[in-house]
N, C-alpha and C. Protein backbone atom coordinates (compact mmCIF):
# COMPACT_ATOMS: atom_id res chain seq x y z
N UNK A 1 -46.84 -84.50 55.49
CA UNK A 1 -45.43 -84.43 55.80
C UNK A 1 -45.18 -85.10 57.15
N UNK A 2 -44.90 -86.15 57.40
CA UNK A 2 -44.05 -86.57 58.22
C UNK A 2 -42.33 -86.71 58.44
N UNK A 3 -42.03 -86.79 60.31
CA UNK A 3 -41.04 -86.93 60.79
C UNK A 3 -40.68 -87.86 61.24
N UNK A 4 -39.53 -88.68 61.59
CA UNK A 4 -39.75 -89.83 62.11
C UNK A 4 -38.62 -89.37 63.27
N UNK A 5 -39.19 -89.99 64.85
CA UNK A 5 -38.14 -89.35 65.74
C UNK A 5 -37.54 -90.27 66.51
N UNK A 6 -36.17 -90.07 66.77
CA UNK A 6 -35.58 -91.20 67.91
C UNK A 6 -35.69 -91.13 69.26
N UNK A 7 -35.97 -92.12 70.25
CA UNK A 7 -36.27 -92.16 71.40
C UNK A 7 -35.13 -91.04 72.03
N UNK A 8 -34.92 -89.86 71.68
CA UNK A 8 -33.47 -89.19 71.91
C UNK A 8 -34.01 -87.43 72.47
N UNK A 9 -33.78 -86.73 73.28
CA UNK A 9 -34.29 -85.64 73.66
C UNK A 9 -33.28 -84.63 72.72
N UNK A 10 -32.24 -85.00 72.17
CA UNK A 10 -31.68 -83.64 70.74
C UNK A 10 -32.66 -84.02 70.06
N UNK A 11 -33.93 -84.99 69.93
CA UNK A 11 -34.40 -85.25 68.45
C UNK A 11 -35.55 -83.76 68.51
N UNK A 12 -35.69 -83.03 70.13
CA UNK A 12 -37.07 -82.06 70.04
C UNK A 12 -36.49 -80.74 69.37
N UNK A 13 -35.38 -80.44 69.52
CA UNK A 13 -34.85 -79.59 68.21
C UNK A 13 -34.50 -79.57 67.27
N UNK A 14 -34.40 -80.48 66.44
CA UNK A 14 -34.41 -81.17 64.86
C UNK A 14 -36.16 -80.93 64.59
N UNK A 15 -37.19 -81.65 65.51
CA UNK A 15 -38.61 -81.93 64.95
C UNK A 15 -38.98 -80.36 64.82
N UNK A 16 -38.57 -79.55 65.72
CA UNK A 16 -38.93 -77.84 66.01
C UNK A 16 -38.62 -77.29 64.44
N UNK A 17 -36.71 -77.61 64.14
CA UNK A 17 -36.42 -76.92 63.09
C UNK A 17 -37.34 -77.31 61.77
N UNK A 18 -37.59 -78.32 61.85
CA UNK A 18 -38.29 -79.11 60.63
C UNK A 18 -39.61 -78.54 60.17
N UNK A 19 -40.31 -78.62 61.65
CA UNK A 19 -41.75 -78.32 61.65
C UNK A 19 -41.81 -76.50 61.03
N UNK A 20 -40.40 -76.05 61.55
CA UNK A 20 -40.41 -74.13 61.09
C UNK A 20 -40.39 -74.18 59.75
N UNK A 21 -39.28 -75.20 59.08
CA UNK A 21 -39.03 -75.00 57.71
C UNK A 21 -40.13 -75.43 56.83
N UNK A 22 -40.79 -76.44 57.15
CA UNK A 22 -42.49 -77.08 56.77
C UNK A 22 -42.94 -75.35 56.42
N UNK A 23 -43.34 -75.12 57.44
CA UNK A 23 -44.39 -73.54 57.90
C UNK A 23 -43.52 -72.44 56.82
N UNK A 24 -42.12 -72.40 56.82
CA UNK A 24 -41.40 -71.35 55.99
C UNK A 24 -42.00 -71.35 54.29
N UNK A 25 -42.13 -72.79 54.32
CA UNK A 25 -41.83 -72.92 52.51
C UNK A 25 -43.78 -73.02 52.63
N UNK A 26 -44.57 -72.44 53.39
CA UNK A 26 -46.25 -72.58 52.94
C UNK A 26 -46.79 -70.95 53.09
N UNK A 27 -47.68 -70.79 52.35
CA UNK A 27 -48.16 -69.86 52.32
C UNK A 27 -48.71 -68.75 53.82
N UNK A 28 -48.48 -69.64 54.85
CA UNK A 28 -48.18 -69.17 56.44
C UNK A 28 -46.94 -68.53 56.20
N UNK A 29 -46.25 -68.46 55.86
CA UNK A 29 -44.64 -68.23 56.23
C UNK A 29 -44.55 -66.75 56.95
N UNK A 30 -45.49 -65.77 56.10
CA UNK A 30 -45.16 -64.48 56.88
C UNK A 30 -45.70 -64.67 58.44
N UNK A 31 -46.12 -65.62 58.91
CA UNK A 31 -47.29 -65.36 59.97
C UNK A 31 -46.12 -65.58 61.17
N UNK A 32 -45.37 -65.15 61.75
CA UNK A 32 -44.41 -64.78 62.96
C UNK A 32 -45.13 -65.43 64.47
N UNK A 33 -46.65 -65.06 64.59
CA UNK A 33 -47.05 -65.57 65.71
C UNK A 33 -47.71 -66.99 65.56
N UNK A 34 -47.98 -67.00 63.73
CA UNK A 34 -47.86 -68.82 63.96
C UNK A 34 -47.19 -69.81 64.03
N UNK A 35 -46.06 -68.85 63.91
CA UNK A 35 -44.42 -69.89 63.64
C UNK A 35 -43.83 -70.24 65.07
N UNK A 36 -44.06 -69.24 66.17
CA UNK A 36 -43.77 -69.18 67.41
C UNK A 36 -44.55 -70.22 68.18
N UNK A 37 -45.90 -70.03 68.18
CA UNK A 37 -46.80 -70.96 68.46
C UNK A 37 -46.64 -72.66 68.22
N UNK A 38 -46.44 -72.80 67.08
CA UNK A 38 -46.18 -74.30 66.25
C UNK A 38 -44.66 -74.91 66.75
N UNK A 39 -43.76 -73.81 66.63
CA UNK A 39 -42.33 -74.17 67.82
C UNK A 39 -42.29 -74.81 69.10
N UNK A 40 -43.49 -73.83 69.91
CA UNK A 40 -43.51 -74.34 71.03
C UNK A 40 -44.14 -75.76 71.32
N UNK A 41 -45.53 -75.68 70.55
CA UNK A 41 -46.60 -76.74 70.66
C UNK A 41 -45.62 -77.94 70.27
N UNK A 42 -44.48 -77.77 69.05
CA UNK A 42 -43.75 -79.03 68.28
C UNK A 42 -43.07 -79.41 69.88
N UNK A 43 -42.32 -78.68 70.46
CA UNK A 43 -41.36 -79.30 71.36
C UNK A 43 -41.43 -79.65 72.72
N UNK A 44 -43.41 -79.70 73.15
CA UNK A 44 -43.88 -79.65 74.09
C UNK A 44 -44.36 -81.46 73.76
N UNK A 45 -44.68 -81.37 72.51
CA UNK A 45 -45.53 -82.75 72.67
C UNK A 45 -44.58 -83.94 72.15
N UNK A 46 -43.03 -83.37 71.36
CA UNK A 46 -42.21 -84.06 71.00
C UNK A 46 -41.25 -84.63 72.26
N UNK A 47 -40.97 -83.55 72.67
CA UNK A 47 -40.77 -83.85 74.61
C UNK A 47 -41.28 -84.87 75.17
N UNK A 48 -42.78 -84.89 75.42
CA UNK A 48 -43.61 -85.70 76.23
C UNK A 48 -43.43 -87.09 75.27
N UNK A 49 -43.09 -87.36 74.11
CA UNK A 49 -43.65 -88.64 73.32
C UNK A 49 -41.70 -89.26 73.92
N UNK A 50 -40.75 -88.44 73.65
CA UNK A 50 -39.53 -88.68 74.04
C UNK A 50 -39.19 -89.14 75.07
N UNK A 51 -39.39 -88.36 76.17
CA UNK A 51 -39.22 -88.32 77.42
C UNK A 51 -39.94 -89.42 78.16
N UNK A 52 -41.48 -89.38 78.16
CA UNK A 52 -42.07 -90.53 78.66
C UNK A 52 -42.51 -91.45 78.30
N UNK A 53 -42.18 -91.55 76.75
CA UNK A 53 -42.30 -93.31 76.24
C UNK A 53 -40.96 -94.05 75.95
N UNK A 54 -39.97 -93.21 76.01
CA UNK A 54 -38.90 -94.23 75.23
C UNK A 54 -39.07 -94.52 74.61
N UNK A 55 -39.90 -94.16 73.67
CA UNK A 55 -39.69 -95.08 71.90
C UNK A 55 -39.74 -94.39 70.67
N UNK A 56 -39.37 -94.52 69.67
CA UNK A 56 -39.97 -94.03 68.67
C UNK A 56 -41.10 -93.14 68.31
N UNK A 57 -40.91 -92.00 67.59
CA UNK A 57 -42.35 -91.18 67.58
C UNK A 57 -42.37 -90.61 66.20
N UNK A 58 -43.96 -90.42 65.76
CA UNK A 58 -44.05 -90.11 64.61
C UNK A 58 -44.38 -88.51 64.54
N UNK A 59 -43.82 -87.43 64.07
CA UNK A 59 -44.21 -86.30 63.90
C UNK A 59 -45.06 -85.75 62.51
N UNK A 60 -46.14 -85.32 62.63
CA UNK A 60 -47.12 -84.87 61.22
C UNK A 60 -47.65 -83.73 60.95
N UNK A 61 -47.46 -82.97 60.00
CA UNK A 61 -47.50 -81.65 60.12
C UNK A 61 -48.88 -81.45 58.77
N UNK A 62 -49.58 -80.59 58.68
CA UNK A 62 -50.99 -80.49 58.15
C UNK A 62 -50.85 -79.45 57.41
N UNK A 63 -50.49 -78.75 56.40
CA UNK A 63 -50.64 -77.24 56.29
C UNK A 63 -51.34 -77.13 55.09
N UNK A 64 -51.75 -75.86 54.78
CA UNK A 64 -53.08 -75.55 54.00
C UNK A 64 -52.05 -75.70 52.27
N UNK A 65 -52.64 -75.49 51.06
CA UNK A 65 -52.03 -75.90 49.93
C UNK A 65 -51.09 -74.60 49.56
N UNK A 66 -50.89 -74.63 47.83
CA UNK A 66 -49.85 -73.62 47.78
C UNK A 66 -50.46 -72.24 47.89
N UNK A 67 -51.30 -72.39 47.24
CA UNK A 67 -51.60 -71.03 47.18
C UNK A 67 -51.94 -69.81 48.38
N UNK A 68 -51.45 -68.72 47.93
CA UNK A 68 -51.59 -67.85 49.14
C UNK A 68 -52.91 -67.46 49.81
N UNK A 69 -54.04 -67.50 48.75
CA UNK A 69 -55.51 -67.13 49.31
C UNK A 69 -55.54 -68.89 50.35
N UNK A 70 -55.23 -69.54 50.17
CA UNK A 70 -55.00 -71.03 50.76
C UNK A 70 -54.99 -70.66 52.49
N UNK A 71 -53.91 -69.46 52.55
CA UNK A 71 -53.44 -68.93 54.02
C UNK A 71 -54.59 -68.57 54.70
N UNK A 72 -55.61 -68.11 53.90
CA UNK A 72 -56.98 -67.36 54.73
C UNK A 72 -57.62 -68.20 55.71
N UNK A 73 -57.79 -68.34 56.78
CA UNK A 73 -59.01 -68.89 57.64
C UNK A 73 -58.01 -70.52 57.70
N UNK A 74 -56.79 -70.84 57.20
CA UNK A 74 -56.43 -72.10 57.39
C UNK A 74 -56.12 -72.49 58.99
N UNK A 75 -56.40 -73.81 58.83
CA UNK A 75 -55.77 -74.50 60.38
C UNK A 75 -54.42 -75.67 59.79
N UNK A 76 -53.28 -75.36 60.87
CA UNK A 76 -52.11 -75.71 60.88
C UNK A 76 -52.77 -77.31 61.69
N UNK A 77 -52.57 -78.31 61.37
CA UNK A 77 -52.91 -79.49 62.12
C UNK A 77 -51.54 -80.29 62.39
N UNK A 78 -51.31 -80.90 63.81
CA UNK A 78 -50.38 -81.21 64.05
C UNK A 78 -50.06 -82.66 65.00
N UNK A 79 -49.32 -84.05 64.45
CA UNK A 79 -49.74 -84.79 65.42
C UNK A 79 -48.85 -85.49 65.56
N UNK A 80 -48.42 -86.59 67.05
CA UNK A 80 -47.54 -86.45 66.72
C UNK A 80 -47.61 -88.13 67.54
N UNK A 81 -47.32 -89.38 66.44
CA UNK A 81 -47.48 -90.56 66.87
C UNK A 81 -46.97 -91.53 68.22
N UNK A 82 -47.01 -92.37 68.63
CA UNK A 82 -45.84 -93.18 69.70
C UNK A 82 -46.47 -94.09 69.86
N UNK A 83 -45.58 -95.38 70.11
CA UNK A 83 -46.12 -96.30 70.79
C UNK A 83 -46.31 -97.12 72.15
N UNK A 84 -46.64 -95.79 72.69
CA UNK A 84 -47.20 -95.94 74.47
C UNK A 84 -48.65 -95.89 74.55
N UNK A 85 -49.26 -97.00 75.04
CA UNK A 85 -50.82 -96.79 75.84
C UNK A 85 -50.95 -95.67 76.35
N UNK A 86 -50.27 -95.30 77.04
CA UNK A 86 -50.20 -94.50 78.48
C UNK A 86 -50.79 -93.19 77.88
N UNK A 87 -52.15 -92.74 78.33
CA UNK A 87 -53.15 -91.84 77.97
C UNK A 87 -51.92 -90.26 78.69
N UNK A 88 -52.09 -89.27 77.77
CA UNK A 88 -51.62 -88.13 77.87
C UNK A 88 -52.41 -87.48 79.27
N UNK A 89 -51.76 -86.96 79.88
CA UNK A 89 -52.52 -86.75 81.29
C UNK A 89 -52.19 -84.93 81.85
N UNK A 90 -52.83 -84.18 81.62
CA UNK A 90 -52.24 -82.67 82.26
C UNK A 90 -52.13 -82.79 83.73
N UNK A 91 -51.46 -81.97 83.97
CA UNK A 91 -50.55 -82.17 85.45
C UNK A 91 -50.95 -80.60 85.47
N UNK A 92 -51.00 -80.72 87.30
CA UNK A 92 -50.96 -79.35 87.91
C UNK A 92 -49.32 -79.03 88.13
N UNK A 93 -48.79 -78.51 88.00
CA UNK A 93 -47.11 -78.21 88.29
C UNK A 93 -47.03 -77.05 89.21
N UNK A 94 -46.48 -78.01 90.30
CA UNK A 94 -46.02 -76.36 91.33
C UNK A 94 -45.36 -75.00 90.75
N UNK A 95 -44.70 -74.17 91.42
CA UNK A 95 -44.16 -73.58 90.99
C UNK A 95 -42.68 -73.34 90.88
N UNK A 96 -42.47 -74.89 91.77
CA UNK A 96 -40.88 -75.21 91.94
C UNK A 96 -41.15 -76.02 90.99
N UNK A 97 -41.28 -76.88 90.29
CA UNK A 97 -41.54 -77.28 89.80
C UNK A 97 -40.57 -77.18 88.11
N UNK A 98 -39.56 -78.54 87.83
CA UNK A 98 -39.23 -78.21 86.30
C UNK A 98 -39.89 -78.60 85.19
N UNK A 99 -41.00 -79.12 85.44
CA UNK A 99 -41.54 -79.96 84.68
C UNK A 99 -42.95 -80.12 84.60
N UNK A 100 -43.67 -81.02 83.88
CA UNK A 100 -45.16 -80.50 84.31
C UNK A 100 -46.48 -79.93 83.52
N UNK A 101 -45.80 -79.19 82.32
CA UNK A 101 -46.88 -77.68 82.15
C UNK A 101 -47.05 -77.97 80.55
N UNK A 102 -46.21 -78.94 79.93
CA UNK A 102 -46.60 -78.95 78.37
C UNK A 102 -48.07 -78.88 77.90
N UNK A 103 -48.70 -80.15 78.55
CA UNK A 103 -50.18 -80.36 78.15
C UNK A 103 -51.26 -78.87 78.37
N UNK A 104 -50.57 -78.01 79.43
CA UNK A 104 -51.44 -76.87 79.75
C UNK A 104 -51.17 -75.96 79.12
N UNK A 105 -49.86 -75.94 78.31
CA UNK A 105 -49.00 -75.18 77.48
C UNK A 105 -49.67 -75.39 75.66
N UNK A 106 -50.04 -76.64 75.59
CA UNK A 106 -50.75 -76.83 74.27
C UNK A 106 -52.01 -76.28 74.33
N UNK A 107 -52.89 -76.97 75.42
CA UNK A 107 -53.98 -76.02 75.88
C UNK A 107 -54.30 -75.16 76.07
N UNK A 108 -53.48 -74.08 76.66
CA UNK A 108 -53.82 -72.65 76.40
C UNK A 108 -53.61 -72.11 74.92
N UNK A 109 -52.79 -72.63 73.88
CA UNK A 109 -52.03 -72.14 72.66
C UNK A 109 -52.63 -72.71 71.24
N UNK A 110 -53.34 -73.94 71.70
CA UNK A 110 -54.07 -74.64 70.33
C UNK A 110 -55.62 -74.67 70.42
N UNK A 111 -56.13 -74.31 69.45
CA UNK A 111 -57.38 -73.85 69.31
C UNK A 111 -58.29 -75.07 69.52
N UNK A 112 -57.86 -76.44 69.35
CA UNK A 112 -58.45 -77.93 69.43
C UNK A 112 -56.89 -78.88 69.86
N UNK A 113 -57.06 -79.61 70.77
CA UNK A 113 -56.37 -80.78 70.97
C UNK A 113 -56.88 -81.51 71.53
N UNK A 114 -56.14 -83.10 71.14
CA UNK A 114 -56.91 -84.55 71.60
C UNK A 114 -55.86 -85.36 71.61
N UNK A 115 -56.13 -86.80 71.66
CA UNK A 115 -55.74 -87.80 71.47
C UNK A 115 -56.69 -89.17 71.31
N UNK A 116 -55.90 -89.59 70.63
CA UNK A 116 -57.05 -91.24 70.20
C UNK A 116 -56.12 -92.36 70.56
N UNK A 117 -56.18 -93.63 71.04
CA UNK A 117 -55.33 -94.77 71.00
C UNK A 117 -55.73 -95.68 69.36
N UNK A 118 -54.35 -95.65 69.28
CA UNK A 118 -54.17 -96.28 67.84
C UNK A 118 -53.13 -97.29 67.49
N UNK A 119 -53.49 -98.51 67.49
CA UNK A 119 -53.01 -99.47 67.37
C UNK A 119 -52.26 -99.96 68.81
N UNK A 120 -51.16 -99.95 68.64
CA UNK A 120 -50.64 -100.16 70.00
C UNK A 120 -49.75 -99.14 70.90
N UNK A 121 -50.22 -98.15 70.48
CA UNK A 121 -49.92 -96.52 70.79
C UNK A 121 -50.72 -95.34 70.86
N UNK A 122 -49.92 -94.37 70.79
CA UNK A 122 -51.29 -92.67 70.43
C UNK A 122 -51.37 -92.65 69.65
N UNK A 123 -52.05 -91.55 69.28
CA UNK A 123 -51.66 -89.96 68.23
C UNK A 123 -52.12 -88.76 69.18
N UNK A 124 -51.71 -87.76 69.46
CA UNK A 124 -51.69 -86.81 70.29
C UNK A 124 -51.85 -85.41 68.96
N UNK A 125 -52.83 -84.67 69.05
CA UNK A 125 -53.10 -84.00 67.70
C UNK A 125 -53.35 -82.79 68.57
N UNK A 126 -53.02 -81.29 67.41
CA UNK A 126 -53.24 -80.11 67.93
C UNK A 126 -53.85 -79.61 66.53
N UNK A 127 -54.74 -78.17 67.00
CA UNK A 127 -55.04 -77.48 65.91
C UNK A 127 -54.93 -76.20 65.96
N UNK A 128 -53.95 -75.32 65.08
CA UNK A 128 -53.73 -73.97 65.14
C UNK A 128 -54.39 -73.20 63.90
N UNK A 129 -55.93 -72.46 64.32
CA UNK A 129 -56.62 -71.69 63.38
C UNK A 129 -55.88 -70.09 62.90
N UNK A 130 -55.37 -70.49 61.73
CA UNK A 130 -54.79 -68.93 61.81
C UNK A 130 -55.19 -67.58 62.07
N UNK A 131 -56.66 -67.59 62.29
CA UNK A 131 -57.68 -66.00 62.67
C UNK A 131 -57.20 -66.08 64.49
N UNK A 132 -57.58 -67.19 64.67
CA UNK A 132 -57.53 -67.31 66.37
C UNK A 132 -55.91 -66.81 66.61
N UNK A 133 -54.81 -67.48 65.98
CA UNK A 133 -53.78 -67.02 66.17
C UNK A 133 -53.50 -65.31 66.46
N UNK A 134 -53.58 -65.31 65.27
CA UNK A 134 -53.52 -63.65 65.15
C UNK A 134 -53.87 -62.87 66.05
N UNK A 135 -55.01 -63.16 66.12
CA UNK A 135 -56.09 -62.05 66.83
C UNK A 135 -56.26 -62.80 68.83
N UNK A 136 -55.73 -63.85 68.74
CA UNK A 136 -55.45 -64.59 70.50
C UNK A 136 -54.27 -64.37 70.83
N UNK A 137 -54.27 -64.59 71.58
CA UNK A 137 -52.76 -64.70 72.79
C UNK A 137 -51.53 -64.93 72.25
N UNK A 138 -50.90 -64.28 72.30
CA UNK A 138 -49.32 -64.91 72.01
C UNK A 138 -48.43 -65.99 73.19
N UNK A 139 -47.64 -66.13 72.68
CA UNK A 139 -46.80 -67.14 73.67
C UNK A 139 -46.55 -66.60 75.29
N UNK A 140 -46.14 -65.42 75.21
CA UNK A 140 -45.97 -64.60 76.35
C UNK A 140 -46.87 -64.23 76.62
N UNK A 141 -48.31 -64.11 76.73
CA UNK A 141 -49.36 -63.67 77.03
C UNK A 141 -49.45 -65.02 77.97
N UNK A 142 -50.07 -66.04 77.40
CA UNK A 142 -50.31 -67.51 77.53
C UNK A 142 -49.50 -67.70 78.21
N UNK A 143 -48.13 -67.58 78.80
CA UNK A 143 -47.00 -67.99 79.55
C UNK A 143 -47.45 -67.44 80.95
N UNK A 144 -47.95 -65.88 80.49
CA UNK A 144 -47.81 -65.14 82.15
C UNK A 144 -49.46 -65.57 82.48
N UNK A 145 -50.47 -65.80 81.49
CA UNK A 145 -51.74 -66.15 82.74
C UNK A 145 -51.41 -67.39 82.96
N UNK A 146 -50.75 -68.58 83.32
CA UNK A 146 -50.55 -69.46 83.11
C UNK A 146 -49.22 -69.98 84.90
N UNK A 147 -49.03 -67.98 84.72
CA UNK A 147 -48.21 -67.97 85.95
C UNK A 147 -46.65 -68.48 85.76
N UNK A 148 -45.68 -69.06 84.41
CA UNK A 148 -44.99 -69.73 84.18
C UNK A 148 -43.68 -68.94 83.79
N UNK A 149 -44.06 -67.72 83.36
CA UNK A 149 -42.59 -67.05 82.60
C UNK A 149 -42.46 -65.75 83.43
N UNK A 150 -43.06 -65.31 84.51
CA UNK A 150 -42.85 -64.38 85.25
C UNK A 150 -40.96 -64.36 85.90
N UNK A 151 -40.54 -63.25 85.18
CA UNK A 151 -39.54 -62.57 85.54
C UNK A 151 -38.47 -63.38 84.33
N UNK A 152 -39.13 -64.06 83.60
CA UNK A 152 -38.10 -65.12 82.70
C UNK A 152 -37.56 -64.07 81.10
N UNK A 153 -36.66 -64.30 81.11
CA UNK A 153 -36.45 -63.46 79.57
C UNK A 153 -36.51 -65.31 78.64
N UNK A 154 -37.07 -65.33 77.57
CA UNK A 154 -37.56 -66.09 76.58
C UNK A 154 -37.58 -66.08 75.25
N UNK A 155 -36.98 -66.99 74.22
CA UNK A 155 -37.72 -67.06 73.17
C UNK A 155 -38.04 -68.63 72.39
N UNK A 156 -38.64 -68.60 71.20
CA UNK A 156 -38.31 -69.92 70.73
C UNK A 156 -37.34 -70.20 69.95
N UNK A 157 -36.66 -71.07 69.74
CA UNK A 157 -35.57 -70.88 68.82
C UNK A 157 -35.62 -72.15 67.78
């Protein structure tokens, strides 16, 4: 399942809603802390492909087949194309700071992430194991060791 996105920052809440409704109609659907997770990770890396390439980006979503035993032990795979060289780079972000924290934000929240240069661009890829989900950190867990949502009321939407 692919998305195709416009160099446009409304396009990171369209790719969010998309990527939920993907996850709604798969045998994940009951899973609440994987849906939260995959929200955030969608609008962290749809952001960064938006924001600092100006161009076009490809969004790709991975999910396990129909069936419900399918849900057991699956990984949500997620990636998300552009055509910028410019290697994905984590940043330390102050704490004044508005900006900054996506890449550390996927990193604390996805069980595997990378990137490869491909063709004359990325692919920037995440992997969400549904056992690790469950049984790891939630968003707000991950937010406060992270030092980032202290005193913040939050959700994904």
């Amino acid at each position: 399942m692919q998305l195709e996105i416009r160099p446009d920052p409304a396009e990171v809440g369209r790719a969010r809603r998309w990527a939920c409704a993907r996850l709604a109609g798969s045998p994940l659907a009951d899973d609440d802390a994987l849906a939260e997770t995959l929200a955030l990770i969608v609008s962290e890396l749809v952001t960064n492909a938006v924001v600092h390439t100006g161009r076009p980006a490809v969004l790709s979503l991975c999910l396990p087949g129909e069936a419900p035993e399918a849900a057991e032990g699956a990984t949500v795979r997620l990636e998300v194309a552009d055509g910028s060289e410019r290697a994905p780079v984590p940043r330390c972000a102050s704490e004044e700071a508005t900006g900054g924290r996506g890449l550390a934000l996927v990193d604390g929240l996805a069980d595997r992430w990378g990137w490869a240069a491909e063709g004359a661009g990325k692919r920037i890829w995440c992997e969400l194991d549904r056992p690790a989900r469950a049984q790891g950190r939630s968003v707000a867990e991950c937010g406060r060791a992270l030092g980032i949502f202290e005193g913040l009321a939050f959700g994904v939407v």
